[in-house]
Protein backbone atom coordinates (compact mmCIF):
# COMPACT_ATOMS: atom_id res chain seq x y z
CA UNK A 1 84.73 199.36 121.79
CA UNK A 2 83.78 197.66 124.68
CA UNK A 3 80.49 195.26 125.12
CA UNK A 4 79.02 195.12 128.45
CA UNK A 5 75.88 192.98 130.09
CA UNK A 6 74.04 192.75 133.40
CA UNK A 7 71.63 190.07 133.82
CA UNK A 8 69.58 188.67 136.48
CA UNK A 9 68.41 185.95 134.94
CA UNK A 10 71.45 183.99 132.84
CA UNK A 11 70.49 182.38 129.38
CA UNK A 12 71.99 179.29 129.02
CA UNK A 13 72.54 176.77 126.19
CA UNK A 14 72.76 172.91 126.66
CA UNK A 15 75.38 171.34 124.59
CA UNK A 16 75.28 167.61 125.54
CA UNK A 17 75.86 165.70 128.84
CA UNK A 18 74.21 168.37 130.94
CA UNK A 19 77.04 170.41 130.59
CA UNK A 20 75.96 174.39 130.48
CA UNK A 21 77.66 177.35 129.17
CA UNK A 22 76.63 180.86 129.07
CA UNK A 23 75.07 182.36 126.14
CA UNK A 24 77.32 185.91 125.67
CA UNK A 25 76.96 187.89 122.23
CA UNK A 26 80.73 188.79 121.72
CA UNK A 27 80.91 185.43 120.67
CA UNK A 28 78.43 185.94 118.14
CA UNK A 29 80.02 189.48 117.09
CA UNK A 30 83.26 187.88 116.72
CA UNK A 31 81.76 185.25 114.00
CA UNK A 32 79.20 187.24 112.26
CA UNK A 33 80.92 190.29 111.61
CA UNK A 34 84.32 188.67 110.06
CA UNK A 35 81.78 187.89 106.97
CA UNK A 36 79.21 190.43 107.12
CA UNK A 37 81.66 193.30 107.32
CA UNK A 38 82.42 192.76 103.54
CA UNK A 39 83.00 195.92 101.91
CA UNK A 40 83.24 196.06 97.70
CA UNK A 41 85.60 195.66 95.65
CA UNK A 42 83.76 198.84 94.16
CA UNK A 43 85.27 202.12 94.95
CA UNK A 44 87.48 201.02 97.48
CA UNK A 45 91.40 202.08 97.08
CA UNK A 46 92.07 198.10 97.00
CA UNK A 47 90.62 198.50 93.67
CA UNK A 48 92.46 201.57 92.86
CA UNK A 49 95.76 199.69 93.38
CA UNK A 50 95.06 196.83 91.31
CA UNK A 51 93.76 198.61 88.54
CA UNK A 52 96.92 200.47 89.03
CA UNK A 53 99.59 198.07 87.61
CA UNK A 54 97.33 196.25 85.60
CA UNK A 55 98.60 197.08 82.47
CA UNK A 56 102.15 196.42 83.89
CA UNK A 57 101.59 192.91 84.83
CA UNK A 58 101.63 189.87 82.40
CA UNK A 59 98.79 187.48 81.78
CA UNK A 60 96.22 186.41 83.18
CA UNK A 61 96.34 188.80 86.06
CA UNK A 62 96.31 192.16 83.76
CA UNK A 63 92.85 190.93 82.38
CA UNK A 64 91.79 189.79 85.87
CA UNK A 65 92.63 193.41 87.35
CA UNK A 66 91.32 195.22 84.32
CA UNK A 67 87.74 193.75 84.62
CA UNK A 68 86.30 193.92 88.25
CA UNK A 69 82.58 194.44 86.64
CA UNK A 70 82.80 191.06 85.75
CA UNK A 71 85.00 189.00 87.88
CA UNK A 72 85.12 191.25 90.89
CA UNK A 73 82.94 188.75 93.30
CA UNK A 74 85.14 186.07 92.17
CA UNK A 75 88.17 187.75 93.05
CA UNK A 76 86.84 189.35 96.22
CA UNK A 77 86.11 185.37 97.22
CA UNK A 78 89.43 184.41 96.93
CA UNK A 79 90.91 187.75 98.74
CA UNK A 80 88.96 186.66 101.90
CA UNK A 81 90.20 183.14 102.34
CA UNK A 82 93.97 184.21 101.57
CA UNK A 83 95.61 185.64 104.25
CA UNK A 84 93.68 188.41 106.97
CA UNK A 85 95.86 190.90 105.67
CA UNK A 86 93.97 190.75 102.24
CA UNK A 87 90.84 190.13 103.73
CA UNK A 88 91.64 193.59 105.90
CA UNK A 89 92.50 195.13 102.67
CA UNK A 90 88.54 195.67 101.86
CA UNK A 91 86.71 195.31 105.19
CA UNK A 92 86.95 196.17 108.54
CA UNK A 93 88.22 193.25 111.01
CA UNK A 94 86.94 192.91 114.30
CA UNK A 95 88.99 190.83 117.06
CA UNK A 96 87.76 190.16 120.68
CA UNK A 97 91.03 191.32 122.69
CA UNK A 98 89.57 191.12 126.65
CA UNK A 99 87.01 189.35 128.04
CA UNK A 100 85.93 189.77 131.93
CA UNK A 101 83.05 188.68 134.48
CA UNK A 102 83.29 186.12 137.52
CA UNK A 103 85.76 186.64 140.24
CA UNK A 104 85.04 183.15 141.78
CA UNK A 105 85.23 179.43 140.53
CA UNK A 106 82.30 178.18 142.01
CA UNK A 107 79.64 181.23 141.02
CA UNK A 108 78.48 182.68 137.63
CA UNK A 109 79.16 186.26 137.38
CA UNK A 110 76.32 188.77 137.68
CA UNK A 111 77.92 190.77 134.53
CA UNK A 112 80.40 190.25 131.91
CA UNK A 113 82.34 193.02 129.63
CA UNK A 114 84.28 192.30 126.68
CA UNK A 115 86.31 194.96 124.43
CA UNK A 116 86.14 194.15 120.86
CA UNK A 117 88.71 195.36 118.70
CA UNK A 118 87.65 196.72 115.27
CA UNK A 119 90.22 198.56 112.47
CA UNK A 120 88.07 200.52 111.24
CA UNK A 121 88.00 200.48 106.94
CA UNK A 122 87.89 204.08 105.45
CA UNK A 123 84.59 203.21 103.72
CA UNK A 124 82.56 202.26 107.28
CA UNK A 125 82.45 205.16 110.07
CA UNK A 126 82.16 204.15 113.86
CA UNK A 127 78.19 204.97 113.79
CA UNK A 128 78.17 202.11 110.76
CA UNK A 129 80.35 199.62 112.61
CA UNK A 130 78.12 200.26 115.94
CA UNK A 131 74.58 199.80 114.15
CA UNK A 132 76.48 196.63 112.67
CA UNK A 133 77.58 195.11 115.87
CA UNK A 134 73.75 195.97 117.40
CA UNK A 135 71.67 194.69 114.46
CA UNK A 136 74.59 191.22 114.95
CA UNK A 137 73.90 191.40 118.87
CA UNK A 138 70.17 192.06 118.78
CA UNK A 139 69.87 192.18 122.69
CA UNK A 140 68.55 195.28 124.25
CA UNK A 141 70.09 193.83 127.23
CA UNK A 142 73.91 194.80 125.83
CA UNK A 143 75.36 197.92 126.20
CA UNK A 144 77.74 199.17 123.60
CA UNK A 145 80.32 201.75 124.14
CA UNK A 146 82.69 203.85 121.95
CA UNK A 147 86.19 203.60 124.01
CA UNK A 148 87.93 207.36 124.76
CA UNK A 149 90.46 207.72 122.41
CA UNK A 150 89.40 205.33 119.59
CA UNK A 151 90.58 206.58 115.93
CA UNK A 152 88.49 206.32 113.05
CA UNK A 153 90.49 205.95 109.28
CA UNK A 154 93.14 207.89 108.38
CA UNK A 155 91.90 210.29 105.06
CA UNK A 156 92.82 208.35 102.00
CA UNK A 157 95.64 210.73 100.48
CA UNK A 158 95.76 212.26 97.35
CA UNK A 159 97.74 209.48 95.36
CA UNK A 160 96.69 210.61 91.67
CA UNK A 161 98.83 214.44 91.46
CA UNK A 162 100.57 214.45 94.34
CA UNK A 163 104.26 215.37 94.09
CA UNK A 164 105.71 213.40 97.15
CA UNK A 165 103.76 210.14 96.02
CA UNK A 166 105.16 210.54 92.61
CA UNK A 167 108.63 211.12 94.89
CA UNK A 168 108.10 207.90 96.32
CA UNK A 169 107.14 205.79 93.06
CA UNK A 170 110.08 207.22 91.05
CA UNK A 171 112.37 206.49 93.56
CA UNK A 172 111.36 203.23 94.05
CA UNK A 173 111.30 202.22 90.47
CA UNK A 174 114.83 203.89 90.32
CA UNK A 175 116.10 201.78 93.29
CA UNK A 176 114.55 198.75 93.54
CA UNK A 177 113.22 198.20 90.15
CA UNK A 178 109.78 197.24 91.29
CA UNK A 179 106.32 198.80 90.02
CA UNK A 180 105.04 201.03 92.94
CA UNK A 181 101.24 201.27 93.07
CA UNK A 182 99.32 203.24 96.37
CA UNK A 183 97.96 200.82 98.39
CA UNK A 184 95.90 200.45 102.36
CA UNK A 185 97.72 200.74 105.40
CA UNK A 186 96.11 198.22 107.37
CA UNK A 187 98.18 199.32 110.64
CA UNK A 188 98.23 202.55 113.26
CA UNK A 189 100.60 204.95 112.89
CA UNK A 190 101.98 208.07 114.28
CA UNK A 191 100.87 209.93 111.23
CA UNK A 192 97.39 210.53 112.81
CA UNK A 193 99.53 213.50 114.43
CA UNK A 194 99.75 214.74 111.07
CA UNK A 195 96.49 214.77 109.67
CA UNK A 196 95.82 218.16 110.57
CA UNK A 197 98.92 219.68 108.83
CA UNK A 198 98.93 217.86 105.32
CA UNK A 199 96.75 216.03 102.83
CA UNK A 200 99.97 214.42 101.64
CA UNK A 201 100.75 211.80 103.94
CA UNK A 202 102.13 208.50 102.87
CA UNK A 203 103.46 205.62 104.80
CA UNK A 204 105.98 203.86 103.44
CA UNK A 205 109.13 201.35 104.61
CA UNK A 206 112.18 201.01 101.76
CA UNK A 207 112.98 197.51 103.24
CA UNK A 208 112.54 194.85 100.54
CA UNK A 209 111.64 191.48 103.03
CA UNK A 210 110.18 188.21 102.18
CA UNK A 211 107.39 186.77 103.97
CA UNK A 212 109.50 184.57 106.03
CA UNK A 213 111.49 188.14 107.32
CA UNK A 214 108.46 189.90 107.32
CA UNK A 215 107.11 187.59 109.90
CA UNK A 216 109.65 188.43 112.57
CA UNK A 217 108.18 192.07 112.95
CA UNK A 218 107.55 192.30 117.09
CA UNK A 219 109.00 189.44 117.15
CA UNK A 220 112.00 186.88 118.04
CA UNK A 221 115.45 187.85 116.60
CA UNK A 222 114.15 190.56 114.81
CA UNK A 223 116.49 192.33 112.18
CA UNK A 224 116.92 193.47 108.97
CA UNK A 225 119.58 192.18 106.50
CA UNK A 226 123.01 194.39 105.18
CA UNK A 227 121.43 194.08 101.72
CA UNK A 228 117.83 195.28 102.74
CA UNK A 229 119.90 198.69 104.99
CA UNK A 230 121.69 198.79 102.02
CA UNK A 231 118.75 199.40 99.86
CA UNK A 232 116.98 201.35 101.71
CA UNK A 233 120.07 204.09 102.25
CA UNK A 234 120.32 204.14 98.32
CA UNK A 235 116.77 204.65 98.79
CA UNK A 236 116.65 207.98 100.80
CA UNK A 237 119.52 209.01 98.64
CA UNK A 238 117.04 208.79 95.53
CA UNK A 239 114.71 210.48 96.81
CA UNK A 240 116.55 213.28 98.46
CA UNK A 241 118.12 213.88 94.79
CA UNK A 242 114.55 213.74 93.40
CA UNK A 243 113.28 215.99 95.74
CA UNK A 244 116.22 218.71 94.85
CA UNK A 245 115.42 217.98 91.37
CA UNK A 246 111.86 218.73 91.40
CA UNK A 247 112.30 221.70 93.38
């Protein structure tokens, strides 16, 4: 999405010392929206993944996870000041990405765009997330444009009967050992190519990583260890096998 504004007439805001800066409302989109963006706990697939396992987990966190209409706000407190990839788990993020206006040093620019950067949540739409960012903005001045190409949420797919998901959670159970629960992609991916041709789409990596490996993803000295390729070939083997099997 990108925010744009003309002006003849620049408000300004005086901070101390006569120093000046200009008064632009991506800076108020970025901080408003990270917490008004919240979306429930309530029907959102976060939910449905938690609720999930919870009867495979040990105390206290099968009670937490079985009892959202009680101690849902609490827990939906503590998602959004533990990591942004919780916090994206159940609301839409927004991130300011390019900023542009004055060519010269010495002169304020006569306009100013910004592109703002939203992943979009499959419970908010782009008309939501646009009526969000004007109500935030409230500036008639502002123009606020839909950028050519953007792509709204990928369908949720049908995790409760269908046969490749159940694919994927027995062989993961089978070759890792871990509980395997459905769960948000928070990332693009080439799938949207796909969306058209199945209602059975899931995106999933057999790479077991710790947070410390995890962190090198488009990174320096990325890799992946002989145990983790090692896993995830028994991986495709199981569910190759499976797959014959079910047939």
């Amino acid at each position: 999405m990108s925010l744009y504004r003309r002006q003849k007439h620049f408000m300004q805001t005086v901070l101390n010392q006569g120093t000046v800066v200009m008064d632009f409302p991506y800076l108020t989109i970025q901080a408003a929206t990270l917490k008004g963006m919240i979306i429930g706990l309530l029907g959102s697939l976060f939910r449905t993944t938690l609720e999930y396992i919870a009867n495979k987990i040990t105390f206290p966190f099968n009670i937490l996870f079985s009892n959202f209409w009680l101690l849902g706000p609490l827990f939906k407190h503590l998602l959004l000041r533990a990591s942004s990839g919780a916090a994206a788990s159940i609301r839409t993020t927004t991130a300011v990405t390019k900023i542009y206006g004055g060519k010269k040093m010495n002169a304020l620019p006569s306009e100013v765009k910004a592109y703002i950067n939203h992943r979009v949540h499959p419970n908010d739409t782009f008309e939501s997330i646009l009526e969000y960012d004007r109500k935030v903005i409230n500036d008639d001045r502002v123009k606020l444009h839909l950028m050519k190409g953007s792509i709204p949420a990928s369908p949720i797919s049908n995790h409760r009967t269908s046969t490749g998901f159940k694919l994927i959670r027995s062989s993961v159970e089978n070759t890792f050992g871990f509980l395997c629960a459905p769960n948000l992609c928070i990332g693009n991916t080439d799938t949207r190519w796909y969306w058209g041709l199945s209602e059975s789409i899931f995106r999933f990596s057999p790479v077991a990583l710790t947070m410390k490996e995890a962190s090198m993803f488009h990174g320096f000295n990325e890799r992946l260890g002989v145990d983790a390729l090692t896993h995830m070939v028994d991986f495709y083997k199981e569910i190759i096998l499976n797959c014959d099997d079910d047939s």
